[in-house]
N, C-alpha and C. Protein backbone atom coordinates (compact mmCIF):
# COMPACT_ATOMS: atom_id res chain seq x y z
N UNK A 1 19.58 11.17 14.53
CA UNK A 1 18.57 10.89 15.53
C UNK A 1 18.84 9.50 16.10
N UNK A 2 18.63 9.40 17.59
CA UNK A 2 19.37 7.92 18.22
C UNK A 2 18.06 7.27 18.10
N UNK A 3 18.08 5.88 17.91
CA UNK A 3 16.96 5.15 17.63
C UNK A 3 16.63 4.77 19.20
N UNK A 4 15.48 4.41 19.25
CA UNK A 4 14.81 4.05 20.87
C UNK A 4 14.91 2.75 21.04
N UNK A 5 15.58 1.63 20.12
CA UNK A 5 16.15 0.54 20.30
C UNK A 5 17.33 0.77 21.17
N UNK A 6 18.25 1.54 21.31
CA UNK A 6 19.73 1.20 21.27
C UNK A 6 19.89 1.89 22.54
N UNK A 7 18.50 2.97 23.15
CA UNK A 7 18.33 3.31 24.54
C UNK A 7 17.84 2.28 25.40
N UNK A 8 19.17 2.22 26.87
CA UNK A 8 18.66 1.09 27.51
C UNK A 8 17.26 1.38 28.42
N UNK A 9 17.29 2.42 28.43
CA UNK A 9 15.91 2.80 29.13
C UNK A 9 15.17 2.45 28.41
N UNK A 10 15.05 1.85 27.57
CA UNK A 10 13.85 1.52 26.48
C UNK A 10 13.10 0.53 26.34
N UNK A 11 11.88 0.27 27.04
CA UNK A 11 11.54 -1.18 27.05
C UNK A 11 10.42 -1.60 26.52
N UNK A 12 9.91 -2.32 25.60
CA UNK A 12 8.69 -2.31 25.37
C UNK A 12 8.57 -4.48 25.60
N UNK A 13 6.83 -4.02 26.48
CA UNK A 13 6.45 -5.59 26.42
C UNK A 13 5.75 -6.06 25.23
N UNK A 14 6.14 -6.78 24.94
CA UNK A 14 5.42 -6.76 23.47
C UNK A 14 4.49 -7.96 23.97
N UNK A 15 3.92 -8.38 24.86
CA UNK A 15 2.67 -9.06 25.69
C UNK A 15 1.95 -8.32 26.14
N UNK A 16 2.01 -7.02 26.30
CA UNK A 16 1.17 -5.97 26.52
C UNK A 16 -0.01 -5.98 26.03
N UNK A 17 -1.42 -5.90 26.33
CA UNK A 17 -2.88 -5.46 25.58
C UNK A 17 -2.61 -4.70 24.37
N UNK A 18 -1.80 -3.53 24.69
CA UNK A 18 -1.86 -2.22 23.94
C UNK A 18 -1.18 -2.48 22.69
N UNK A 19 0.03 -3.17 22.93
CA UNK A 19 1.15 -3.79 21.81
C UNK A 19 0.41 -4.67 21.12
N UNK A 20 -0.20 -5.72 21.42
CA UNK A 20 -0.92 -6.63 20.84
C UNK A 20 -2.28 -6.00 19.90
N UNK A 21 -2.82 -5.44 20.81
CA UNK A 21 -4.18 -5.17 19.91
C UNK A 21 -3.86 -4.18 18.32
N UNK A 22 -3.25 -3.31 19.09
CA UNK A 22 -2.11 -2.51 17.57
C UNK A 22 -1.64 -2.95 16.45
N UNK A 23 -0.36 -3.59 17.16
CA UNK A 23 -0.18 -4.57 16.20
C UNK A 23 -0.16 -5.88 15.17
N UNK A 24 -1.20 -6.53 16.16
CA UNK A 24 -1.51 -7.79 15.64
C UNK A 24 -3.12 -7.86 15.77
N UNK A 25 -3.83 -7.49 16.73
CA UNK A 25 -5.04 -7.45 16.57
C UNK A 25 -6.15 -6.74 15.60
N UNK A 26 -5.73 -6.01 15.36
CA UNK A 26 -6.16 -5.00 14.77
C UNK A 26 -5.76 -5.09 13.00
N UNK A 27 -4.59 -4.97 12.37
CA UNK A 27 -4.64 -5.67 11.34
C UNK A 27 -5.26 -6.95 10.70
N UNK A 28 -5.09 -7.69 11.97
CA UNK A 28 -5.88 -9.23 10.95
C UNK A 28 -7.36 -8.90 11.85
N UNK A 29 -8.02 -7.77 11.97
CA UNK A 29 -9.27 -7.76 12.08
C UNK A 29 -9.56 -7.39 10.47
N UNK A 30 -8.77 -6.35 10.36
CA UNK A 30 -9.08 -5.03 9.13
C UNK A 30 -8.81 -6.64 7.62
N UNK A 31 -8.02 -7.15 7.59
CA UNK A 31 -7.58 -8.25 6.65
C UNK A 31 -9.02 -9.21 6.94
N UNK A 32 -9.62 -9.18 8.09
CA UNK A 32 -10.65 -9.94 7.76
C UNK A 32 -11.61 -9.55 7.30
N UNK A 33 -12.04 -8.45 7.55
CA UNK A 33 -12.82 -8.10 6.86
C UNK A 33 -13.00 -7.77 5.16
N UNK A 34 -11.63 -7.56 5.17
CA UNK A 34 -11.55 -7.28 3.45
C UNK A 34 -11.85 -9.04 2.92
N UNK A 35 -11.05 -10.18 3.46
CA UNK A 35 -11.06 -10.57 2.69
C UNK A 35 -12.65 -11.33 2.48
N UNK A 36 -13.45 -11.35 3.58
CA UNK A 36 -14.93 -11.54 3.60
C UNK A 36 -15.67 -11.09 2.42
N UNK A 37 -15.39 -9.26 2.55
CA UNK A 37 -15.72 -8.66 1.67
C UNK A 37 -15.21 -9.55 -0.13
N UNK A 38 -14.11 -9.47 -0.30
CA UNK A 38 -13.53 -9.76 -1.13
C UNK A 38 -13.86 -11.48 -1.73
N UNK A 39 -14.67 -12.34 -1.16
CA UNK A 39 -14.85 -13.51 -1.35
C UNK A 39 -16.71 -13.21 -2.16
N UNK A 40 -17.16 -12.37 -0.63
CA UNK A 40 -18.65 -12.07 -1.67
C UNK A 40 -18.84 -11.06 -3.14
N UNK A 41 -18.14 -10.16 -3.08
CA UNK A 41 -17.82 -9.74 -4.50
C UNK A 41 -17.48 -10.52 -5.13
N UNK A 42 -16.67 -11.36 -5.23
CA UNK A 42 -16.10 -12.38 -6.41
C UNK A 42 -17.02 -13.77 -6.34
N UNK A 43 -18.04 -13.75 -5.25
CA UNK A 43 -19.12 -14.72 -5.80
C UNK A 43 -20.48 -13.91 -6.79
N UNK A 44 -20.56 -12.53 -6.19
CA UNK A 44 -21.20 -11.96 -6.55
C UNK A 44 -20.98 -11.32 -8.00
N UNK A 45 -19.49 -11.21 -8.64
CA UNK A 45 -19.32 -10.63 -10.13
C UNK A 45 -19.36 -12.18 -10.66
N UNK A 46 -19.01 -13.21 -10.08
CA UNK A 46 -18.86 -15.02 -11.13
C UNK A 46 -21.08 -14.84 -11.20
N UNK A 47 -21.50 -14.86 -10.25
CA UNK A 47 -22.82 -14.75 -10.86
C UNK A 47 -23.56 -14.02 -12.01
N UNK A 48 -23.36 -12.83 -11.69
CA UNK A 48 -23.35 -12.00 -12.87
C UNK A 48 -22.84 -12.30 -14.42
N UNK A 49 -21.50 -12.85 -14.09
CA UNK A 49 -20.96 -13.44 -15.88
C UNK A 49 -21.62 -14.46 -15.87
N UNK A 50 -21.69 -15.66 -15.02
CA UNK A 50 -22.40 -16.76 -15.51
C UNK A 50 -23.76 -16.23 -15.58
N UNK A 51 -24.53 -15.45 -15.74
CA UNK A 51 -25.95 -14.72 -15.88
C UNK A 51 -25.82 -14.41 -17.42
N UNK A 52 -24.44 -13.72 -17.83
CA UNK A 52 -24.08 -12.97 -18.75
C UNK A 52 -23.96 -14.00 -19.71
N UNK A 53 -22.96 -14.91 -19.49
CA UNK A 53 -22.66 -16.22 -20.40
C UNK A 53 -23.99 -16.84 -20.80
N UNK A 54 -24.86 -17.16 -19.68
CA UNK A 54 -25.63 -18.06 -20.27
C UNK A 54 -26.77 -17.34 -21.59
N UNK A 55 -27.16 -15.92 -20.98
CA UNK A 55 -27.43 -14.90 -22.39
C UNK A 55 -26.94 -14.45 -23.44
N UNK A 56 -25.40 -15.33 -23.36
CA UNK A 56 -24.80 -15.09 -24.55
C UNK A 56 -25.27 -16.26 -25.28
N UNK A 57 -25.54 -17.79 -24.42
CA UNK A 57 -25.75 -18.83 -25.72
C UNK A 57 -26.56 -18.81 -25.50
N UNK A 58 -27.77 -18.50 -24.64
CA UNK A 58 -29.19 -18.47 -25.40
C UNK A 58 -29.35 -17.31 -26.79
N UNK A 59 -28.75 -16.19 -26.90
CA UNK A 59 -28.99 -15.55 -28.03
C UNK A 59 -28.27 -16.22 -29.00
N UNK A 60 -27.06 -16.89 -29.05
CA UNK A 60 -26.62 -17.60 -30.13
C UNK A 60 -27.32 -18.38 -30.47
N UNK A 61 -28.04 -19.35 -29.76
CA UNK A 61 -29.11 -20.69 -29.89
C UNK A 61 -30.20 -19.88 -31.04
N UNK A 62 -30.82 -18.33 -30.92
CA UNK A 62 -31.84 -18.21 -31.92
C UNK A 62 -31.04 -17.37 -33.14
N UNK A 63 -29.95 -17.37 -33.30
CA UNK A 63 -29.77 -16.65 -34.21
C UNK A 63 -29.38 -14.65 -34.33
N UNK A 64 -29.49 -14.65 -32.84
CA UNK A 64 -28.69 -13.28 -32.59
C UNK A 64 -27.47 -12.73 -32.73
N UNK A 65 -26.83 -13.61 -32.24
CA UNK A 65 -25.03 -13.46 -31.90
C UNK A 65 -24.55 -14.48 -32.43
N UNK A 66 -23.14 -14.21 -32.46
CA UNK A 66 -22.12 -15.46 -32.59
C UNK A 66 -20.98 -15.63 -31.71
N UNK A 67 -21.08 -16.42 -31.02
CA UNK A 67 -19.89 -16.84 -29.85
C UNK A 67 -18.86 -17.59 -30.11
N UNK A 68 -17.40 -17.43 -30.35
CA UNK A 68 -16.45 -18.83 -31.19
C UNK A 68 -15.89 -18.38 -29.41
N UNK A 69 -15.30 -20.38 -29.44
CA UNK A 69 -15.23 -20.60 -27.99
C UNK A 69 -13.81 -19.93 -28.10
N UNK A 70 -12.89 -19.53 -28.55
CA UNK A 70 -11.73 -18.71 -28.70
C UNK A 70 -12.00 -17.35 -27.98
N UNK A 71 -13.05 -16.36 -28.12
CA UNK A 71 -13.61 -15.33 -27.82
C UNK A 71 -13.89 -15.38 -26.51
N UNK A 72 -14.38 -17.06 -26.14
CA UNK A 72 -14.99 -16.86 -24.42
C UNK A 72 -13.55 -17.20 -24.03
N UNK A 73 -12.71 -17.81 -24.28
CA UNK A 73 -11.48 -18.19 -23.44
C UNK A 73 -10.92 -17.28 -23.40
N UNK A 74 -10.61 -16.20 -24.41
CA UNK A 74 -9.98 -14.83 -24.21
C UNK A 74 -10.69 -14.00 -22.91
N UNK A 75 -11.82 -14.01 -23.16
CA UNK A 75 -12.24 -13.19 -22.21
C UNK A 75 -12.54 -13.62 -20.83
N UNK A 76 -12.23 -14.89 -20.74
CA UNK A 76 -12.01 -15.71 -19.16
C UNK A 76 -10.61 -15.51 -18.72
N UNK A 77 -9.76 -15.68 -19.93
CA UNK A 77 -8.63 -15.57 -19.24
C UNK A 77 -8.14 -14.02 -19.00
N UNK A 78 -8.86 -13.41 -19.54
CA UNK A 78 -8.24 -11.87 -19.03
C UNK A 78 -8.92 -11.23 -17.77
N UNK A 79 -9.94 -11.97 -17.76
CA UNK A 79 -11.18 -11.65 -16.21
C UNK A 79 -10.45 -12.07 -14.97
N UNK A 80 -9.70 -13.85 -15.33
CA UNK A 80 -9.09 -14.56 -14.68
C UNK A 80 -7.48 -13.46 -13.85
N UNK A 81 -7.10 -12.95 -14.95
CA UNK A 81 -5.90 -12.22 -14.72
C UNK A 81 -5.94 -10.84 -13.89
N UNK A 82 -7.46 -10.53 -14.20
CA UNK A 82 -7.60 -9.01 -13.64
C UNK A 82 -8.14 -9.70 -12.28
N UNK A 83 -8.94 -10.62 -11.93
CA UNK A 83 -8.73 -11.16 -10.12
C UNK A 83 -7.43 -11.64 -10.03
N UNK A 84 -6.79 -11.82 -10.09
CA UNK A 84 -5.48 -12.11 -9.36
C UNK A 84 -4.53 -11.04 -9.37
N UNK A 85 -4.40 -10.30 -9.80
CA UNK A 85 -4.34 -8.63 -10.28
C UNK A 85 -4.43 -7.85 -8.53
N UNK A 86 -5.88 -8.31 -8.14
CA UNK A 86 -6.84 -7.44 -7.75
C UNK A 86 -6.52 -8.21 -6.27
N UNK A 87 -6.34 -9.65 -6.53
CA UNK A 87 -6.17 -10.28 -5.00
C UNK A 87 -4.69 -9.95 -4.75
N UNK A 88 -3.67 -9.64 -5.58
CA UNK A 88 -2.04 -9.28 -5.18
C UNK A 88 -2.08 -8.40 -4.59
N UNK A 89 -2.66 -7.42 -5.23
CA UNK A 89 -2.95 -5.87 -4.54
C UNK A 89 -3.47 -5.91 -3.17
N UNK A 90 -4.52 -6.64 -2.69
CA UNK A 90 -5.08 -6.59 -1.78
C UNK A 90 -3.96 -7.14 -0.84
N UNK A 91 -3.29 -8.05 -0.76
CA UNK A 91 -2.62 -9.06 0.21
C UNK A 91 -1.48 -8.16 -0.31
N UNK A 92 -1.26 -7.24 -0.96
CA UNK A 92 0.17 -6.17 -1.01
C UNK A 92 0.14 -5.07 0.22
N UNK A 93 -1.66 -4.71 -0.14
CA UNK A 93 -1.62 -3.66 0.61
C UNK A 93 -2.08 -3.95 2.63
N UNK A 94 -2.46 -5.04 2.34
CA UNK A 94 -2.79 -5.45 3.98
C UNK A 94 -1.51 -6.02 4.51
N UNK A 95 -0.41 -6.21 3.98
CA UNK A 95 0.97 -6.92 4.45
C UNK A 95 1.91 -4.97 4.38
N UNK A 96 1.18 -4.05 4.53
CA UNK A 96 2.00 -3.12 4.65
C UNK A 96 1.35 -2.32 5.69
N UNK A 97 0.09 -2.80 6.70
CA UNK A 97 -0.19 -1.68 7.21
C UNK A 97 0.63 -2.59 8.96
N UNK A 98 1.17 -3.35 8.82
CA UNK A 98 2.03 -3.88 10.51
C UNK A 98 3.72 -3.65 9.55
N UNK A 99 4.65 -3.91 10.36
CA UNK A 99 5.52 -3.97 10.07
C UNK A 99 6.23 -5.53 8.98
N UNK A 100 5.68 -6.49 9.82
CA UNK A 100 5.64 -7.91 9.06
C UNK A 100 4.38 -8.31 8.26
N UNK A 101 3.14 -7.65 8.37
CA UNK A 101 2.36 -7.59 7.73
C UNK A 101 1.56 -9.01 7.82
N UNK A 102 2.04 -10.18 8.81
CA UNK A 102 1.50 -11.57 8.73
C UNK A 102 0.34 -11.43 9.75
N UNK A 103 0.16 -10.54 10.71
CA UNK A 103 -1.86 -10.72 10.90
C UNK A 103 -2.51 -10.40 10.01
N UNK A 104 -2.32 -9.06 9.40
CA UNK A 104 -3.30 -8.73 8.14
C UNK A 104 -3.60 -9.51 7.27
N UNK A 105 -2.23 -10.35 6.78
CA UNK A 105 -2.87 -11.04 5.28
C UNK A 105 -3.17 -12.57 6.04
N UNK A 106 -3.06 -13.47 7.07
CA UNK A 106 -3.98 -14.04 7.71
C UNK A 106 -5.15 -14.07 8.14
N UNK A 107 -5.44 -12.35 8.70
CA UNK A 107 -7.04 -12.12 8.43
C UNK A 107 -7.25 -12.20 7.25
N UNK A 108 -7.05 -11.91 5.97
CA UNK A 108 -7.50 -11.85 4.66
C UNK A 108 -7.83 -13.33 4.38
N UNK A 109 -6.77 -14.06 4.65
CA UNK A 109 -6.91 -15.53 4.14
C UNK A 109 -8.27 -16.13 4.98
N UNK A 110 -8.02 -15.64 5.95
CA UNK A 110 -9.40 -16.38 6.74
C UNK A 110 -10.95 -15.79 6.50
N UNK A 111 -10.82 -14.69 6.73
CA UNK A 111 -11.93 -13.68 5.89
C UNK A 111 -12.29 -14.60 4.69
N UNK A 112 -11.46 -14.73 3.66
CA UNK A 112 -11.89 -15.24 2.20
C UNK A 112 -12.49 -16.58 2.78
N UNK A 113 -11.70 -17.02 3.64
CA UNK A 113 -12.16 -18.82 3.96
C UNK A 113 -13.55 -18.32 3.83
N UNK A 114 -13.39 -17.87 5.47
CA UNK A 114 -14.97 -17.95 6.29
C UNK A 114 -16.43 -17.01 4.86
N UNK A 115 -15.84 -16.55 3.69
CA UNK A 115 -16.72 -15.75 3.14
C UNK A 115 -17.59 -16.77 1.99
């Protein structure tokens, strides 16, 4: 099959509305929004553990539980690992829906800013 590069009849403006909004507009819309999304979830699950944490040492304080700070660092650092996990994926999968993939994960980055 002859590629539509190598036909000289073949011209595309890539200043075009249509070219632009496709390809570049439109991804780092979709990247912004995720990463918006993606900034209030991850303020919204850090609230929740720090909700969680602090009911862990108030029940230790009366004699409920026992917390060794070994136990909370384990389980920060594996929380820690599963967001970054979760943000690779995201900036994997928004850098595959253009060909270069740099509006999408620019919307993402800015999304997260602005979130």
């Amino acid at each position: 099959m002859k590629s539509d590069f190598n036909d000289p009849t073949f011209s595309t403006d890539i200043f075009s509305s249509a070219f632009l909004l496709g390809n570049i507009g439109a991804p780092f819309v979709i990247g912004l929004a995720v990463g918006y999304f993606a900034k209030k979830m991850l303020r919204t699950a850090l609230f929740l553990a720090g909700g969680a944490i602090v009911l862990l040492f108030v029940s230790e304080y009366y004699g409920v539980i026992k917390v060794t700070d070994a136990e909370l660092q384990l389980v920060a650092n594996s929380a820690t690992e599963a967001a970054k996990s979760s943000g690779d994926f995201l900036v994997s999968r928004l850098s595959s829906i253009t060909s270069k993939g740099v509006s999408g994960v620019a919307g993402f980055f800015l999304g997260f800013k602005l979130g």
